[in-house]
Protein backbone atom coordinates (compact mmCIF):
# COMPACT_ATOMS: atom_id res chain seq x y z
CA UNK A 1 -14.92 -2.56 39.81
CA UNK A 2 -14.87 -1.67 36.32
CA UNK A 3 -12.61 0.73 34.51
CA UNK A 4 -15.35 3.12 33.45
CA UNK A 5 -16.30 2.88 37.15
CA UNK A 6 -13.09 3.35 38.66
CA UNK A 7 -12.74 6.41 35.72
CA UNK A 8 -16.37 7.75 36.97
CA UNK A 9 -14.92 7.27 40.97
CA UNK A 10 -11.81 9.23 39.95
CA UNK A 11 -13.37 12.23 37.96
CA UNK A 12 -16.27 12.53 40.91
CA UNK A 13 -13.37 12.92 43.52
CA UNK A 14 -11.74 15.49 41.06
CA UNK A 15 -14.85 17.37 40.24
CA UNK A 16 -13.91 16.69 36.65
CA UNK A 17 -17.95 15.70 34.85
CA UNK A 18 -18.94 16.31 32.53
CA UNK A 19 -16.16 14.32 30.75
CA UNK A 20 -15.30 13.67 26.98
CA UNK A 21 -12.49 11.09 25.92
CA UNK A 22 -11.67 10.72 22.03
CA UNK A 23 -8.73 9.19 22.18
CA UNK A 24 -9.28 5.39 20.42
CA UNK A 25 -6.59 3.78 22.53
CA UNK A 26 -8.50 5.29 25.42
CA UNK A 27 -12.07 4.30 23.95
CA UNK A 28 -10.56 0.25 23.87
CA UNK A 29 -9.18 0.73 27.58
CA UNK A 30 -12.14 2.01 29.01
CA UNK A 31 -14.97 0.53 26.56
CA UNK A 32 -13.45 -2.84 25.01
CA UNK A 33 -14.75 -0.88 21.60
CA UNK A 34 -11.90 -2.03 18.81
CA UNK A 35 -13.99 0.17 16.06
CA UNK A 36 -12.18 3.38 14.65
CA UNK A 37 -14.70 6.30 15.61
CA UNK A 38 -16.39 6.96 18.80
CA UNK A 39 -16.76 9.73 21.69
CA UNK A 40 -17.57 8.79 25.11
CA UNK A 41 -18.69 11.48 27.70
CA UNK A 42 -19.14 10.77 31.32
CA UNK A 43 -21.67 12.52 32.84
CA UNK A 44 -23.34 13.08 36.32
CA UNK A 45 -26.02 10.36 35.36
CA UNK A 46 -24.49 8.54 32.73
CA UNK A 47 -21.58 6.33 31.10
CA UNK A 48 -23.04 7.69 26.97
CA UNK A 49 -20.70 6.24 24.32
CA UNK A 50 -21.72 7.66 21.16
CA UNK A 51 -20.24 6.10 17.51
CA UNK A 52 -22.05 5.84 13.57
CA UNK A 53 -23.98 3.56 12.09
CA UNK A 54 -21.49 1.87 10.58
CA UNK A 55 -20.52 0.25 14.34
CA UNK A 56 -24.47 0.38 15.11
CA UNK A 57 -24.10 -3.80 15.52
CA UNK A 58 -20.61 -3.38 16.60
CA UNK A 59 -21.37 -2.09 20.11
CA UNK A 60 -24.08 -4.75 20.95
CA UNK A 61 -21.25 -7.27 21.02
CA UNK A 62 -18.44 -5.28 22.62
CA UNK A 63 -19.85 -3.11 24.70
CA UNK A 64 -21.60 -4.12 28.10
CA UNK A 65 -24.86 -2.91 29.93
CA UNK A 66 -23.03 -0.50 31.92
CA UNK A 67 -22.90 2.07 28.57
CA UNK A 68 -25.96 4.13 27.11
CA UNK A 69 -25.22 3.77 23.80
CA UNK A 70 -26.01 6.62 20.98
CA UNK A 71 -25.73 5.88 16.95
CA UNK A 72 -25.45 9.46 15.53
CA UNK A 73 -25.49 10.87 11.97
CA UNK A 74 -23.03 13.77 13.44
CA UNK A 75 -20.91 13.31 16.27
CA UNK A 76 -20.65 17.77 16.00
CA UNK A 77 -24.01 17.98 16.04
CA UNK A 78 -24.87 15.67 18.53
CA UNK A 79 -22.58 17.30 21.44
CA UNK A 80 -22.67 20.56 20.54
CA UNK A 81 -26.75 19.92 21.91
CA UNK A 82 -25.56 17.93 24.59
CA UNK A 83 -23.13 21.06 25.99
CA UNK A 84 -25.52 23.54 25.01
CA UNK A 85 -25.79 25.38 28.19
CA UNK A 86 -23.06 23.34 30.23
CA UNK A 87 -21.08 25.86 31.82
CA UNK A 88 -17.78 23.64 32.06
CA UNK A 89 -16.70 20.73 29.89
CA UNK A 90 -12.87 18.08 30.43
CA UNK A 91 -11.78 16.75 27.67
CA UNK A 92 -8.60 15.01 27.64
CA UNK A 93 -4.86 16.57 26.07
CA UNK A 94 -5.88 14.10 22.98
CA UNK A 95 -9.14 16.25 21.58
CA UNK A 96 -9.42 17.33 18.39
CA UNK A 97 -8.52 20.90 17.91
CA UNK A 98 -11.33 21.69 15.40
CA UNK A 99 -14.12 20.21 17.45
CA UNK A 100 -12.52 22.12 20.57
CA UNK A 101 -12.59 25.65 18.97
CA UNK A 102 -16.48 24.59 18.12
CA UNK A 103 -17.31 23.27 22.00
CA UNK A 104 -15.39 26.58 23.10
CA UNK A 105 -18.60 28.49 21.55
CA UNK A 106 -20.93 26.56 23.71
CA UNK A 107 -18.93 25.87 27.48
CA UNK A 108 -15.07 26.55 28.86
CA UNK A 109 -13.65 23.41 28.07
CA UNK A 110 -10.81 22.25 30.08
CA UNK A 111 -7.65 20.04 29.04
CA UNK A 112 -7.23 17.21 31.32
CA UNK A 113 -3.38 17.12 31.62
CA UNK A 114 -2.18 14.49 32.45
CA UNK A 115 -5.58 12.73 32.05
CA UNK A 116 -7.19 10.44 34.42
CA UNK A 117 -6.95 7.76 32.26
CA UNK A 118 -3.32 8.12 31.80
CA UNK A 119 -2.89 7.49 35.63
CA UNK A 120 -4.92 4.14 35.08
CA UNK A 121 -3.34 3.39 32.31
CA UNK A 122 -0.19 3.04 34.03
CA UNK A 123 -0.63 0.46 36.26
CA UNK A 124 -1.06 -2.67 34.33
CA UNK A 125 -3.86 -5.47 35.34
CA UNK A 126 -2.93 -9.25 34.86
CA UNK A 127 -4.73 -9.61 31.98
CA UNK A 128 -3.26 -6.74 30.37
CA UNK A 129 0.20 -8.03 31.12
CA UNK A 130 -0.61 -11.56 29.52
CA UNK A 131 -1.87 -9.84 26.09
CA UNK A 132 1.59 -7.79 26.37
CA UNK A 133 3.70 -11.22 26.92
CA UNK A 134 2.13 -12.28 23.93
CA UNK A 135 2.54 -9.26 21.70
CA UNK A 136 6.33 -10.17 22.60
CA UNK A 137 6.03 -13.91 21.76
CA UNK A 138 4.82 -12.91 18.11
CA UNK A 139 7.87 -10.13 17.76
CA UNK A 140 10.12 -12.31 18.85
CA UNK A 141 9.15 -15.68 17.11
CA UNK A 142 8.69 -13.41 13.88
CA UNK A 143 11.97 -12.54 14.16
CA UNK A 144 13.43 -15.58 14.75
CA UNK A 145 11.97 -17.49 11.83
CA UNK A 146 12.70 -14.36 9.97
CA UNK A 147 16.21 -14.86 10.00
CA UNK A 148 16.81 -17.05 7.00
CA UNK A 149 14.87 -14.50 5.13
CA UNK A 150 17.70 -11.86 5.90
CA UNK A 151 20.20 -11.66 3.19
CA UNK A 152 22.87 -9.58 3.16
CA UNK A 153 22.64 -7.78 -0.38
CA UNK A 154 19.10 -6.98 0.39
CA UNK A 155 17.61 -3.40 0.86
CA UNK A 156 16.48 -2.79 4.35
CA UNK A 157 12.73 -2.40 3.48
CA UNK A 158 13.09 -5.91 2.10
CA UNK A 159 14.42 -6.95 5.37
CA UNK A 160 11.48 -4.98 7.13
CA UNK A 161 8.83 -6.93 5.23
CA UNK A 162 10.40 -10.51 5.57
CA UNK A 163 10.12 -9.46 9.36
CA UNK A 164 6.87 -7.94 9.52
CA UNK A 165 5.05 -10.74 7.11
CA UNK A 166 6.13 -13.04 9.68
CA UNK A 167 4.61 -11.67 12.84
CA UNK A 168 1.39 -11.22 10.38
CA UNK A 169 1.51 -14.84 10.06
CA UNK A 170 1.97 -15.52 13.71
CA UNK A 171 -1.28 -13.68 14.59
CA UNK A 172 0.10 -9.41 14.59
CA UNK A 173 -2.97 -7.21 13.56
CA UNK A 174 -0.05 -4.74 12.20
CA UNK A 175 2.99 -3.53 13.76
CA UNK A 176 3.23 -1.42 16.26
CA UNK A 177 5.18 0.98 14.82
CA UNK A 178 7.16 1.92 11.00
CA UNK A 179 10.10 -0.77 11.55
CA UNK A 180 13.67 0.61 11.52
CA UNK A 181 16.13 -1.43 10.02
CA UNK A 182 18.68 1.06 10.06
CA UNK A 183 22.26 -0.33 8.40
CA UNK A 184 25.67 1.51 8.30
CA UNK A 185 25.62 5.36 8.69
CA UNK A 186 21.71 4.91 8.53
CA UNK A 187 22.63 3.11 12.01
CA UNK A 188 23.36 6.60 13.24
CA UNK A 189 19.61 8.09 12.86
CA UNK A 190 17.90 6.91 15.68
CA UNK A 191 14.18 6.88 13.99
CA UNK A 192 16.09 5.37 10.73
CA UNK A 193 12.53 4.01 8.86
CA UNK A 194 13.58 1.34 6.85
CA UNK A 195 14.98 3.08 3.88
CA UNK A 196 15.97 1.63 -0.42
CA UNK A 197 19.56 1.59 1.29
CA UNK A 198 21.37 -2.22 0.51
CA UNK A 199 22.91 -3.92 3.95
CA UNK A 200 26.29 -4.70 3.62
CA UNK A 201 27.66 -8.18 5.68
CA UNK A 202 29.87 -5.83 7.65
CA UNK A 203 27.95 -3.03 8.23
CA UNK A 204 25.55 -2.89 11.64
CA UNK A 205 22.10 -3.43 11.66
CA UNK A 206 19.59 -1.42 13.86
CA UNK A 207 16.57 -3.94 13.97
CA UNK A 208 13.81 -1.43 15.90
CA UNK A 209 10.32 -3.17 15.32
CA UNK A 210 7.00 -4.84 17.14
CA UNK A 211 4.40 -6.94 16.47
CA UNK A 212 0.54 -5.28 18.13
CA UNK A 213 -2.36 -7.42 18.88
CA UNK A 214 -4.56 -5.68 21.07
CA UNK A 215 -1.57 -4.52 23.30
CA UNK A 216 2.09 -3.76 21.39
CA UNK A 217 5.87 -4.87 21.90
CA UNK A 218 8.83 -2.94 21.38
CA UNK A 219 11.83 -4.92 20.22
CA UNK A 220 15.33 -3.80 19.22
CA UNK A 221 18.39 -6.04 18.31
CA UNK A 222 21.26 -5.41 16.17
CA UNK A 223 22.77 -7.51 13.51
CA UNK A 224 26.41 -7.26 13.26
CA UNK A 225 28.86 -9.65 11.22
CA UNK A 226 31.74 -7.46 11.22
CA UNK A 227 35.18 -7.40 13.32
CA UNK A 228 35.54 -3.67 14.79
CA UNK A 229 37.07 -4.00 18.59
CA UNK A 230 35.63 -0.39 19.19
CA UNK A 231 32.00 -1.11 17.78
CA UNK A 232 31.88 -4.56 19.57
CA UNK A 233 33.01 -3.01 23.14
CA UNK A 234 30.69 -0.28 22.89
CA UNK A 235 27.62 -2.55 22.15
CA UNK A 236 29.04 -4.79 24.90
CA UNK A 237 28.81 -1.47 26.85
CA UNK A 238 25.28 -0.76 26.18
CA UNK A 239 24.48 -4.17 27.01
CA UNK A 240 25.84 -3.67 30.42
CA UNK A 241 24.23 -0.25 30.70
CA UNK A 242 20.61 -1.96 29.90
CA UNK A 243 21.26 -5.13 33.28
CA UNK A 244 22.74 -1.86 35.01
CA UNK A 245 19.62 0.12 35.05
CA UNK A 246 17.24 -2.77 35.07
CA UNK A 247 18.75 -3.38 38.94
CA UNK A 248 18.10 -0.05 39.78
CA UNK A 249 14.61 -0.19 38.75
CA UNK A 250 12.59 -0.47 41.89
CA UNK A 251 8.93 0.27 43.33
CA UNK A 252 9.50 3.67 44.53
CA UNK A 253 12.36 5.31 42.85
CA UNK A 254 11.48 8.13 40.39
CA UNK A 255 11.51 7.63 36.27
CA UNK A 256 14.13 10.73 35.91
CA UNK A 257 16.23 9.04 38.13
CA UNK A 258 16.77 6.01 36.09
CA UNK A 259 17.33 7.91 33.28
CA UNK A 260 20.03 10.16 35.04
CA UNK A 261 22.04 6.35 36.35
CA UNK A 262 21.89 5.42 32.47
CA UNK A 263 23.53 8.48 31.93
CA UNK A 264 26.06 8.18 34.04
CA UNK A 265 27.04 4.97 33.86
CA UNK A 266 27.75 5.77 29.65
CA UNK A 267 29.82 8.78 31.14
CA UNK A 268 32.45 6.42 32.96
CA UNK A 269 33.06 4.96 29.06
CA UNK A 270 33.02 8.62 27.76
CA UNK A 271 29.83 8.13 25.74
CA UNK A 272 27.42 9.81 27.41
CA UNK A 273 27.19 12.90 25.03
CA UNK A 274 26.18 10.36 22.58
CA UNK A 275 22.86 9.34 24.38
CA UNK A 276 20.54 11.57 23.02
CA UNK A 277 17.32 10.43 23.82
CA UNK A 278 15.34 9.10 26.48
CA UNK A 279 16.15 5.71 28.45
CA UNK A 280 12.98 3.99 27.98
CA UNK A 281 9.00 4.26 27.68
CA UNK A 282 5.99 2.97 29.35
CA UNK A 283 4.10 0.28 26.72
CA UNK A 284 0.33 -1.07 26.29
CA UNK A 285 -2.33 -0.79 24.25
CA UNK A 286 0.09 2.19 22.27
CA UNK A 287 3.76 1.78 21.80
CA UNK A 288 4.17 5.38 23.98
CA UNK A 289 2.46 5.12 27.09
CA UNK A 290 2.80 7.41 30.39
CA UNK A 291 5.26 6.93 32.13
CA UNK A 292 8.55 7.53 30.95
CA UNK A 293 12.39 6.68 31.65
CA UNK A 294 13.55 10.62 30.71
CA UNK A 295 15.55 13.36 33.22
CA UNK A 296 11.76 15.07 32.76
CA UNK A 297 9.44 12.57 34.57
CA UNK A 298 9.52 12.45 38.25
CA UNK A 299 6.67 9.85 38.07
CA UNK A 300 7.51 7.50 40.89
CA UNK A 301 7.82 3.50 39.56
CA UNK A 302 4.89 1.60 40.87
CA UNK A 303 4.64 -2.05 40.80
CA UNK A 304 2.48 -3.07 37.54
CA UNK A 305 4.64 -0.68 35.29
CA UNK A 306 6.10 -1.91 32.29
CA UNK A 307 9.15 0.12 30.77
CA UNK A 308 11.59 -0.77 27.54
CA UNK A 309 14.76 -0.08 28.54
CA UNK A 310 17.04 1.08 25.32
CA UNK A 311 19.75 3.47 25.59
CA UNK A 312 21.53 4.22 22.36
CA UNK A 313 24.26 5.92 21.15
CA UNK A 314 24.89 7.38 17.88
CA UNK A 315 27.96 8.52 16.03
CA UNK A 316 27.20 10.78 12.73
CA UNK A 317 27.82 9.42 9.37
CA UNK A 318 29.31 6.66 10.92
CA UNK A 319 26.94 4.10 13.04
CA UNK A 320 24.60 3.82 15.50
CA UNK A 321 24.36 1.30 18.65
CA UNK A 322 21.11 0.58 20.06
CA UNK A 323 19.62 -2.69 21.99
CA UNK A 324 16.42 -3.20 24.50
CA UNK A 325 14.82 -4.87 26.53
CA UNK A 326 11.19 -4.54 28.34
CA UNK A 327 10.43 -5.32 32.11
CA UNK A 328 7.15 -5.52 34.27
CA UNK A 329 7.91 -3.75 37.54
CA UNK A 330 6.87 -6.72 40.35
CA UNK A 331 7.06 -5.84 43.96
CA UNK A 332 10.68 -7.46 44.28
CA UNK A 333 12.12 -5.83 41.13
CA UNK A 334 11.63 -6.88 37.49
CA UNK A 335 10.60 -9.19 35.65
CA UNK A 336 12.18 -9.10 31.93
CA UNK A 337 9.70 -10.12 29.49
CA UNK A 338 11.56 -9.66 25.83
CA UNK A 339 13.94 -12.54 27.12
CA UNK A 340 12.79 -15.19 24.48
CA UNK A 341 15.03 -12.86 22.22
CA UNK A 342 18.15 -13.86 24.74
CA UNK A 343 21.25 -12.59 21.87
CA UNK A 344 20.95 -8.98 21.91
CA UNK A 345 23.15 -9.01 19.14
CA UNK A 346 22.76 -11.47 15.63
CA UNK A 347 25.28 -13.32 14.25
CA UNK A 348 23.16 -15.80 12.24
């Protein structure tokens, strides 16, 4: 079956059509569409995706026979008609505010949330798993044959680029996020964009990056030259706390669960007050996918789930300690796969 007809099967059995998605992530999911503007609205009698002109040849490639295909002039225009006189319109949490407030004229329109899709999304097919092994072949080659690049002396956005020219070479469409490289006290800030800052040889490095093509990877190492007994023990302890909780991670135990043996498991060192962020994220097609490794989601782990696991901790002004790693839930536990990268820390 499909995943438009699997979508259709799901919203039927919810009583949730007519149906609008306008989400692009969700568009490629659903559609195979990699364009940059489109709607698609599922309807009692029909799958309608609905773009421009300037994707009019676009579609005939990507898309398959299962889609009734509309080129509009305005994509307002053309469903404010199409509602006109629907009493009830779902749209998912992503919709555009704007074109919301204008529907809102015409029908009650009703935020899907958590949308349907994000309950397919979830579960991962083979092939989606494969172009998410890959994604994490480019990261971590990039970074690899990025390392001679990395001088000490250098700003961290001249580290960043080194890094993300190379995964541009080895096939990455972009990144899949701003790269931290996050040195020193920047180490601290745990969304520390790569910054004018210069890397000292003994400072530690925060390396936070990915390389997407089609589907994303999520990669963090640190680089650390230095000597400090305290720093090195408590990366050695996050290091531990990462195997720790990828044991744990099972078909059938609950998301806020893992999160909450993370937690403890820092508090036995005394450094749990210093975790102040979530455990880990579900990855695919976006670098934040449903569900997530948090003490608020009770989603239960399925197999076909793929999580980063990264706890970090984070002293102010003085440094920050962060490493991951990504697994695909499998029926017998996990399987890690951001282990070409095996030294979680870089001495090179």
């Amino acid at each position: 079956m499909s995943r438009v007809d699997l979508l259709r099967d799901k919203l039927e059995k919810a009583g949730k059509i007519p149906y609008v998605i306008s989400d692009m992530s969700d568009i490629y999911y659903i559609s195979n569409f990699t364009g940059s503007m489109a709607y698609i609205v599922i309807t009692e009698e029909r799958n309608l995706f609905i773009t421009d002109g300037r994707y009019g040849e676009q579609i005939k490639t990507e898309l398959t026979s299962e889609w009734d295909m509309e080129v509009v002039s305005s994509y307002k225009e053309f469903l404010l008609n199409l509602f006109n006189g629907c009493p009830k319109v779902f749209v998912t949490d992503k919709f555009p505010l704007a074109l919301y407030i204008l529907l809102s004229k015409k029908a009650e329109i009703v935020v899907d949330e958590p949308s349907e899709i994000s309950f397919l999304r979830m579960i991962k097919e083979p092939e989606e798993i494969e172009l998410i092994k890959s994604a994490y072949t480019i990261a971590s080659e990039g970074l690899m044959k990025s390392l001679e690049g990395f001088n000490f002396g250098c700003t961290e956005k001249q580290w960043a680029a080194v890094l993300e020219y190379n995964m541009k070479v080895l096939g990455a469409e972009k990144e899949s996020f701003d790269t931290i490289v996050a040195s020193g006290y920047r180490s601290a800030l745990p969304h520390g964009r790569a910054s004018d800052k210069i890397i000292d040889i003994n400072e530690p490095v925060i390396v936070d990056y990915g390389a997407k093509a089609g589907y994303v990877s999520d990669i963090t190492r640190m680089v650390y030259f230095g000597d400090d007994k305290d720093l090195l023990n408590r990366i050695s302890i996050i290091s531990d706390t990462i195997d720790y909780c990828i044991e744990k991670i099972r078909v059938g135990e609950v998301c806020s669960q893992i999160y909450s043996i993370a937690k403890r498991y820092l508090a036995k060192y005394g450094l749990d007050i210093y975790f102040n962020h979530g455990l880990g994220h579900s990855i695919g097609i976006d670098v934040h996918e449903k569900p997530a490794l948090n003490a608020n989601d009770n989603t239960i782990i399925q197999e076909g789930m793929v999580f980063t696991i990264e706890p970090g901790i984070y002293f102010s002004g003085r440094y920050g300690i962060r490493v991951e790693e990504t697994v695909l839930v499998t029926k017998n536990g996990c399987e890690i796969i951001s282990s070409m990268l095996k030294n979680r820390v870089i001495r090179f």
